[in-house]
Protein backbone atom coordinates (compact mmCIF):
# COMPACT_ATOMS: atom_id res chain seq x y z
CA UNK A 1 140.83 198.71 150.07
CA UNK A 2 143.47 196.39 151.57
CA UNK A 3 142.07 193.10 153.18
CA UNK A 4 143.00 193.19 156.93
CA UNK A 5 144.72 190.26 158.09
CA UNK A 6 143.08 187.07 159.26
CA UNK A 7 143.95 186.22 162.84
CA UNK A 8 142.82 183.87 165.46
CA UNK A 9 142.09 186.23 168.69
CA UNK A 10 140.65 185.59 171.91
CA UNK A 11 138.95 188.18 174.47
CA UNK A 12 138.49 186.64 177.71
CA UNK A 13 136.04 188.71 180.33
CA UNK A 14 136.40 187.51 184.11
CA UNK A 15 132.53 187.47 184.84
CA UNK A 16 131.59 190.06 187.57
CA UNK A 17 134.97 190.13 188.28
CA UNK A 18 135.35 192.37 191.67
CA UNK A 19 131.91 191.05 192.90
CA UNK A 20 132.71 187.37 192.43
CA UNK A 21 135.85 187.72 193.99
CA UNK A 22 134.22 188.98 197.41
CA UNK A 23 131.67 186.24 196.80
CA UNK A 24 134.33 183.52 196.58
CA UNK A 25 136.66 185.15 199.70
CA UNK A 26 133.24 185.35 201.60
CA UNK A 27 130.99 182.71 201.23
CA UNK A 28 128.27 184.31 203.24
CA UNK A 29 128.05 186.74 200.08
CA UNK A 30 127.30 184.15 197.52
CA UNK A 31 123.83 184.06 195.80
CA UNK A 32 122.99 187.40 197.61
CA UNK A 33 122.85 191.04 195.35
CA UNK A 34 126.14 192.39 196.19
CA UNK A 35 127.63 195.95 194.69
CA UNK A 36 131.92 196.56 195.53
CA UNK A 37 132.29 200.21 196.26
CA UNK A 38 129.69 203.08 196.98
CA UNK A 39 127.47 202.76 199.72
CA UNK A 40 123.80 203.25 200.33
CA UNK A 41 124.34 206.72 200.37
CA UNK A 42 127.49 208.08 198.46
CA UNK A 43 129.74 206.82 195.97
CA UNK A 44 129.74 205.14 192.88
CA UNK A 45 129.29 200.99 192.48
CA UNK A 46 132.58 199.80 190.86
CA UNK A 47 130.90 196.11 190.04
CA UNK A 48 127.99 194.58 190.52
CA UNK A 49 127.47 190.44 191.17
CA UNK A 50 124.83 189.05 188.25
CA UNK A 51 122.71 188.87 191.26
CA UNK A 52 122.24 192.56 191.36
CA UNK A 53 121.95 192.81 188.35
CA UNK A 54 118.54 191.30 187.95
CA UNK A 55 117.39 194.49 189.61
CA UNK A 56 119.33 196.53 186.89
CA UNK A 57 122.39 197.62 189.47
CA UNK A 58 125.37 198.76 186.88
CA UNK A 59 128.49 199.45 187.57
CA UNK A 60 129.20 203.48 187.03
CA UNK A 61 125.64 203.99 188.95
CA UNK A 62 125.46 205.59 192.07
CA UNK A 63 125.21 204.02 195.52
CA UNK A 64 121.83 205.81 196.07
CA UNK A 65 120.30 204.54 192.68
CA UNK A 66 121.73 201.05 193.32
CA UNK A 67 120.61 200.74 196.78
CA UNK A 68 116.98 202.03 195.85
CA UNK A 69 116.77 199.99 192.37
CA UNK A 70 118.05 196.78 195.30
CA UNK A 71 116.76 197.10 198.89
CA UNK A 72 118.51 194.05 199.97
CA UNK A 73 121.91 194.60 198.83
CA UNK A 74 125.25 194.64 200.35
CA UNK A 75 127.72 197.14 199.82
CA UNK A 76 130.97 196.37 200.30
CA UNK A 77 134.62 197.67 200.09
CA UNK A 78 136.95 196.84 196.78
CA UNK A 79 140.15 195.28 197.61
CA UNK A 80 142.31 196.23 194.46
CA UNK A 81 145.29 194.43 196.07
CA UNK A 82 143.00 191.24 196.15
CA UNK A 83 142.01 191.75 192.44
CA UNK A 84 145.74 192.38 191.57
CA UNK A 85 146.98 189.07 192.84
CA UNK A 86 144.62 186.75 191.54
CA UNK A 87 144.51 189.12 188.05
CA UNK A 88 148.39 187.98 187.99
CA UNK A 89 147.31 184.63 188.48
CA UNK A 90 145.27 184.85 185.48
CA UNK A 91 147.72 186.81 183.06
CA UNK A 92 150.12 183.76 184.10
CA UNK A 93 147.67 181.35 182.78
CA UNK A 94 147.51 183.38 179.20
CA UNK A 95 151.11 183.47 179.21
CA UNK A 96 151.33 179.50 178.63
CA UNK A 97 149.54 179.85 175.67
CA UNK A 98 150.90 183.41 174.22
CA UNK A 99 153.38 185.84 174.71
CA UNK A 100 150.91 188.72 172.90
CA UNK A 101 148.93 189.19 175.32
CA UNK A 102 146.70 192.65 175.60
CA UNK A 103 145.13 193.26 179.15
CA UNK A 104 142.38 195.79 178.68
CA UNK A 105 142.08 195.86 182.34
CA UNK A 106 142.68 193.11 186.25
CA UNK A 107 139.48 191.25 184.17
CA UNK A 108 139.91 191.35 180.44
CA UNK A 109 142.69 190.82 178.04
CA UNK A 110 142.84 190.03 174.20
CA UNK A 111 145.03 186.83 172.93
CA UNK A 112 146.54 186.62 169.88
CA UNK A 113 147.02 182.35 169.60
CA UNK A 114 147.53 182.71 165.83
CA UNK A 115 150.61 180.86 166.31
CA UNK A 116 150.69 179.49 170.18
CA UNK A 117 153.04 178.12 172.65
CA UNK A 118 150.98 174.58 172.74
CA UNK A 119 150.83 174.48 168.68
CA UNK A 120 146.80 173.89 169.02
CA UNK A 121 145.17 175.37 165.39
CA UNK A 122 141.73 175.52 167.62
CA UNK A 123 141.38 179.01 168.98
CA UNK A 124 137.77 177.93 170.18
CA UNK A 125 139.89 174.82 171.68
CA UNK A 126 142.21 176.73 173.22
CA UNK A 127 139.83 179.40 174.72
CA UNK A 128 138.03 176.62 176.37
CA UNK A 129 141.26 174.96 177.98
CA UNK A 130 142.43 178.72 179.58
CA UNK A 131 138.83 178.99 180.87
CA UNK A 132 139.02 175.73 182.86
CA UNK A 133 142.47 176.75 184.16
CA UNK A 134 141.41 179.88 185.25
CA UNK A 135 138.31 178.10 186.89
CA UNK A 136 140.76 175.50 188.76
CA UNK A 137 143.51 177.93 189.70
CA UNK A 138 141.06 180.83 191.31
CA UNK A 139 137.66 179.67 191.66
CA UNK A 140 136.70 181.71 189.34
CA UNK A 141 134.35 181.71 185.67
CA UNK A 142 135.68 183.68 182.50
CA UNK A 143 133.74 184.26 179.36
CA UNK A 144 135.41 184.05 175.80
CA UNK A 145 134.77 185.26 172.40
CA UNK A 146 136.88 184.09 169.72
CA UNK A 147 137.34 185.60 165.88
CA UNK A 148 139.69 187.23 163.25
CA UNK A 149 139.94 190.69 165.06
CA UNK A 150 139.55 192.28 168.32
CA UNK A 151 136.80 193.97 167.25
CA UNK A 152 134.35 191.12 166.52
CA UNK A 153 135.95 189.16 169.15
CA UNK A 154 135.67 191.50 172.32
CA UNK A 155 131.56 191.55 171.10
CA UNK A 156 131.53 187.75 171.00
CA UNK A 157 132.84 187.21 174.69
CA UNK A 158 129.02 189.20 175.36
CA UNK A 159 127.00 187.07 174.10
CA UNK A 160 127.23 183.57 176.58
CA UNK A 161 128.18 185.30 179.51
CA UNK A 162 128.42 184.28 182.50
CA UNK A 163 130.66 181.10 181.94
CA UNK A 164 130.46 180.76 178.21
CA UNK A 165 132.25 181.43 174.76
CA UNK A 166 131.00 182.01 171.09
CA UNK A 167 133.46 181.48 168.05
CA UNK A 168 132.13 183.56 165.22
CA UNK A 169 134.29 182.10 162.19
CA UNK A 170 135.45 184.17 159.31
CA UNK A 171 132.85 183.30 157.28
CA UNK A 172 130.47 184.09 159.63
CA UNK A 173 131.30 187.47 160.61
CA UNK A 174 129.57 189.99 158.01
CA UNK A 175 126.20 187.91 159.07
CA UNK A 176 127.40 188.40 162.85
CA UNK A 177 127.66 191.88 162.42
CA UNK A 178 124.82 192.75 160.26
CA UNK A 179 122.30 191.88 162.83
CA UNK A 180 123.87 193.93 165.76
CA UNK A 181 122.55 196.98 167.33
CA UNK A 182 124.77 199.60 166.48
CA UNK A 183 125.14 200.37 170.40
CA UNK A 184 127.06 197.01 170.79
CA UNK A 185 129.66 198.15 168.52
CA UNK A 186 132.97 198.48 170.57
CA UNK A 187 133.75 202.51 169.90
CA UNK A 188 130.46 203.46 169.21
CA UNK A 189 129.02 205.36 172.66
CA UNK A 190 125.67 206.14 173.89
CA UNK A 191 125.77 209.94 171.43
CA UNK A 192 127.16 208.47 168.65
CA UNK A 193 124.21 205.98 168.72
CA UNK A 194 121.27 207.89 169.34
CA UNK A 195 122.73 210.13 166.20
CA UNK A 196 122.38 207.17 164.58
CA UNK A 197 119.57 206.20 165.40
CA UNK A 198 118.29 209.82 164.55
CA UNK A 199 119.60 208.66 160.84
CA UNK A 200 118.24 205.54 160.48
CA UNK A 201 120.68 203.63 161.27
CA UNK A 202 120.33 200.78 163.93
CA UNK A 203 122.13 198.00 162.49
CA UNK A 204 125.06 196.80 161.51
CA UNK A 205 123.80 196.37 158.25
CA UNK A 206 122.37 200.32 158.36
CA UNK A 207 125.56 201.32 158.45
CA UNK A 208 127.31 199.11 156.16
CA UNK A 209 124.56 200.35 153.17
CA UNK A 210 125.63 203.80 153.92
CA UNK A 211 128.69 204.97 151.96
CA UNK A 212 132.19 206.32 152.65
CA UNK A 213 131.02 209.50 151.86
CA UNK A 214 127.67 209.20 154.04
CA UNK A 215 129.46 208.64 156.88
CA UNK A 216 132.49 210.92 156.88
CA UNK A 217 130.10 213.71 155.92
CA UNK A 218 128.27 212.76 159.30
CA UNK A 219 130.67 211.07 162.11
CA UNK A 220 133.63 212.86 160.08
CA UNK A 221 137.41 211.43 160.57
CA UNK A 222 135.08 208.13 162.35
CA UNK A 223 133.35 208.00 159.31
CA UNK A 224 136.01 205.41 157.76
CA UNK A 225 136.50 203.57 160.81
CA UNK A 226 132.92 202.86 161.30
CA UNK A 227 132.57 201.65 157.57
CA UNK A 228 135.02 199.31 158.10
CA UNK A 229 133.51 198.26 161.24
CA UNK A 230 130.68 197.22 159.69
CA UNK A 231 132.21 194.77 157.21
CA UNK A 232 134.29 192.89 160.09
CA UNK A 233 137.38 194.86 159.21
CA UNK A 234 139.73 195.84 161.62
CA UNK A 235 143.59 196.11 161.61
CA UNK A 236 144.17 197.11 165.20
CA UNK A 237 146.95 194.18 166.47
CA UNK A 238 147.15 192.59 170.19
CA UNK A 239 149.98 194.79 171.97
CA UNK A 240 151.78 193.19 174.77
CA UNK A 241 153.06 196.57 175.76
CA UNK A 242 149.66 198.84 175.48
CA UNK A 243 151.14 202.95 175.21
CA UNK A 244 149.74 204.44 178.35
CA UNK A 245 147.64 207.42 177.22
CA UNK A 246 147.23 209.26 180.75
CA UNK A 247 147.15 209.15 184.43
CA UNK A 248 144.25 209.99 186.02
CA UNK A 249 142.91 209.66 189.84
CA UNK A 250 139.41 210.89 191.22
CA UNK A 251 137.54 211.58 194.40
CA UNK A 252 133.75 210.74 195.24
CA UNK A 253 133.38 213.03 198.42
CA UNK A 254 131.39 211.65 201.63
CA UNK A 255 129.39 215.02 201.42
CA UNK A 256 129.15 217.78 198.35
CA UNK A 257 131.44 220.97 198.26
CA UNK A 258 130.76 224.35 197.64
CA UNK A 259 133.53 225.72 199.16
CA UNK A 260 137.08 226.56 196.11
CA UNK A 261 138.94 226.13 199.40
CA UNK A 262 137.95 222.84 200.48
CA UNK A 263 137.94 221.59 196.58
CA UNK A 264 141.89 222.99 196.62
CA UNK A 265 142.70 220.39 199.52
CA UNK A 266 141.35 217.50 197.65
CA UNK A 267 142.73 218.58 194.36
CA UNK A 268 146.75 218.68 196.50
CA UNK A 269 145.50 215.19 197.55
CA UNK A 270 144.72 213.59 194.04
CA UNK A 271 147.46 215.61 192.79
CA UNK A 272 150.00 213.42 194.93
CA UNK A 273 148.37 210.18 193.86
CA UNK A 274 149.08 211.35 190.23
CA UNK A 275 152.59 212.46 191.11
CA UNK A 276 153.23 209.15 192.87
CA UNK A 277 151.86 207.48 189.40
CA UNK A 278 154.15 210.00 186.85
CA UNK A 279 157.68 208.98 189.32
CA UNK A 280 156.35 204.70 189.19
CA UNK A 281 156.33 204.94 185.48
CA UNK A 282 158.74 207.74 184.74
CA UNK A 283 156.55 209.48 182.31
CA UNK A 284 155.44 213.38 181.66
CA UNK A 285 152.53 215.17 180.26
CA UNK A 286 151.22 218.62 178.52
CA UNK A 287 147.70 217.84 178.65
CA UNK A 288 145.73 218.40 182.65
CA UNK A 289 142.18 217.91 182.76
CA UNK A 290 140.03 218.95 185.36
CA UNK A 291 137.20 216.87 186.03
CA UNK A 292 134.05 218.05 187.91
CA UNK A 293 130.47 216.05 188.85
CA UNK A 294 127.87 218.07 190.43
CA UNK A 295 125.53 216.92 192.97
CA UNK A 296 122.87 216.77 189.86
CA UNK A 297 125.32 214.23 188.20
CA UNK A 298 125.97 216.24 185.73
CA UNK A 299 129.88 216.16 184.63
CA UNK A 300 132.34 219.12 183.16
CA UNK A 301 135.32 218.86 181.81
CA UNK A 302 138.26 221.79 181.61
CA UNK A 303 141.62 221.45 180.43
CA UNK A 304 144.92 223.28 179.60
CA UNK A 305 147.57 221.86 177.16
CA UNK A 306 151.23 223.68 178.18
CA UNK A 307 154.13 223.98 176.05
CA UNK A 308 155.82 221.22 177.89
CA UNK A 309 156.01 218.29 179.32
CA UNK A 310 155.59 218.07 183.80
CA UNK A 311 155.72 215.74 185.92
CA UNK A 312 155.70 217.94 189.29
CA UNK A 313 153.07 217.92 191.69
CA UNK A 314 153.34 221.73 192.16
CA UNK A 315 152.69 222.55 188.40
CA UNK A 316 150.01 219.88 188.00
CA UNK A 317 148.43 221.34 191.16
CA UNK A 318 148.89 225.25 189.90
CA UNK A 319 147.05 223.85 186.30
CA UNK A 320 144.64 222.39 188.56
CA UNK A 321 143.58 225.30 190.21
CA UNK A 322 143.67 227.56 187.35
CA UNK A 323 141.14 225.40 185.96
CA UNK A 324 139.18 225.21 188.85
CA UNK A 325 138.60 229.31 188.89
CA UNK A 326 138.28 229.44 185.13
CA UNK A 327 134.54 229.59 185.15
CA UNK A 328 131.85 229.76 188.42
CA UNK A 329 130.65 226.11 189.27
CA UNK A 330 126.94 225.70 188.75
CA UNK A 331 126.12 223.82 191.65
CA UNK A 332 127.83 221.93 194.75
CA UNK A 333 130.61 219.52 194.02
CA UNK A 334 130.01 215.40 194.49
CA UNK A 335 133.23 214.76 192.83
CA UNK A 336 136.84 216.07 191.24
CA UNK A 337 139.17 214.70 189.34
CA UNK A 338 142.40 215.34 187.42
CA UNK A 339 143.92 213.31 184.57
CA UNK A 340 147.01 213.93 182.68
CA UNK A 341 147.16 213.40 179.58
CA UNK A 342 149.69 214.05 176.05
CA UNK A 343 152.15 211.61 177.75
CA UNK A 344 155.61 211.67 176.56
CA UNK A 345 155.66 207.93 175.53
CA UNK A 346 156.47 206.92 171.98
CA UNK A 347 154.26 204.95 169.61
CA UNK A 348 155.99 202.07 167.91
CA UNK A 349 154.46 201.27 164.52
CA UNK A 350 153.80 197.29 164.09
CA UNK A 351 154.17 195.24 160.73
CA UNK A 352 150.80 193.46 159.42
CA UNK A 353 151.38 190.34 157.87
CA UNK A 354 148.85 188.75 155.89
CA UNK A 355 148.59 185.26 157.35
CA UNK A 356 145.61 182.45 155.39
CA UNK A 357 144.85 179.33 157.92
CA UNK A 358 141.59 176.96 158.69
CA UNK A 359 139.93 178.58 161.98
């Protein structure tokens, strides 16, 4: 097997980035449990301060669960426009170091400073300097973790959160891997691991005593990726210009639906968020996916791929309600969603080159 290049990469994580925004805009908020979106009785909590936390508030979790898990918290209202501009602020502090720079999302981003813009061989040096900057420029604290790859890298920015880094050299890496929980694997979600776990496998080590074979029998065309995973290879490269892979927008309703009508008006509504998405980026897409939660919490999926590519409200509205009658919903309707997906954007295939420095 080919070696995969040795680089020096950086994944910087804004800690509790929405909620420590509102803290720092509203100092009445800081110290106190605080959850951005949702409320005490609908919705879904976006972020969650490390104050709420402590009472096991996650983000993805619903306002109810939140708000029962944390009597005394505070909902309150994201401000994505807020988030934007200091998330710019942020991205301009990366660029003095790097022009590959890979934002994952407003609070995360990987950093290739293999070779750098300040000429600094210390990526643990340089890490620390762009988490200072940020901490000057906004008020706010980042995390860092620092390795060859992505892969080990976007684990290591975990581990001294919040306000903290870990470097895990190249000669540490097998070791840093072999002792991990195969849940903390970046790729590997919460089925995949309980099938592991179902095989005995609940390490990184586990897996990395299983074969080739083993594991494409079981997790088939992941099989390979996984057994590289678990020797610290990885050959995915920081990409300045991520490939969108779909557009996507979603409603949490204030009460449930049971009514095809009143699901078709909010369908025309995310439909024209989508549309207003396609026309800002000038892409297309085969793929529409229907996405439905029921008042259970329980989630369905439904899609149709067409023959070509659209990028019309109407048509991504007539998929959208084809999909909608294609089967009788179980229950009443918390929450719909469409996504498009199969965009028309092209892949551009990157050169590895092998590159040998001190860390």
């Amino acid at each position: 097997m080919e070696s995969a290049p040795l680089r020096k990469i950086i994944h910087i994580d804004m800690d509790a980035f929405y909620a420590s925004v509102e803290q720092l805009d509203n100092p009445e908020l800081k110290g106190k449990p605080i959850a951005v979106g949702g409320s005490e009785v609908r919705g879904v909590v976006s972020a969650a301060s490390y104050e709420a936390r402590k009472y096991g508030v996650r983000s993805a979790m619903s306002g109810v669960q939140a708000a029962r898990l944390c009597p005394e918290l505070t909902f309150v209202r994201p401000r994505f426009d807020r988030y934007k501009e200091i998330s710019k602020q942020i991205r301009a502090i990366f660029l003095e170091y790097t022009d590959l720079v890979e934002p994952l999302s407003l609070d995360e981003a990987y950093l290739d400073v293999t070779e750098n813009k300040k000429g600094n061989p210390s990526a643990t040096l340089i890490a620390k300097e762009i988490r200072q900057k940020i901490f000057e420029k906004t008020g706010l604290t980042a995390s860092a973790g620092i390795s060859v790859n992505k892969f080990v890298a976007k684990i290591a920015s975990d581990y001294n959160k919040p306000n903290g880094q870990k470097t895990v050299n190249p000669d540490e890496v097998e070791a840093f891997i072999e002792v991990l929980d195969v849940k903390k694997f970046y790729g590997i979600g919460k089925v995949t691991a309980e099938k592991m776990y179902q095989l005995g496998i609940y390490t990184g080590l586990d897996l990395k005593n299983k074969t080739l074979e083993y594991l494409e029998q079981h997790f088939g065309n992941s099989g390979q990726a996984f057994y590289n995973l678990s020797r610290g290879i990885s050959y995915s490269q920081v990409k300045p210009n991520r490939q969108m892979k779909s557009i996507g927008a979603e409603r949490t309703f204030n009460e449930n639906l049971s009514s095809e009508i009143y699901m078709e008006e909010r369908l025309e509504n995310i439909a024209s968020e989508i549309e207003r998405r396609i026309k800002k980026y000038k892409i297309s897409g085969k793929t529409i996916t229907l996405k439905i939660k029921y008042s259970d919490f329980t989630q369905q999926t439904r899609s149709k791929t067409l023959p070509y590519f659209i990028a019309d409200k109407s048509l991504i509205m007539e998929t959208a309600k084809e999909l909608l009658y294609q089967e009788r919903l179980k229950d009443s309707v918390r929450l719909l969603g469409i996504s498009l997906n199969n965009l028309n954007t092209n892949q551009k295939k990157n050169v590895v080159v092998q590159l040998r420095f001190e860390f």
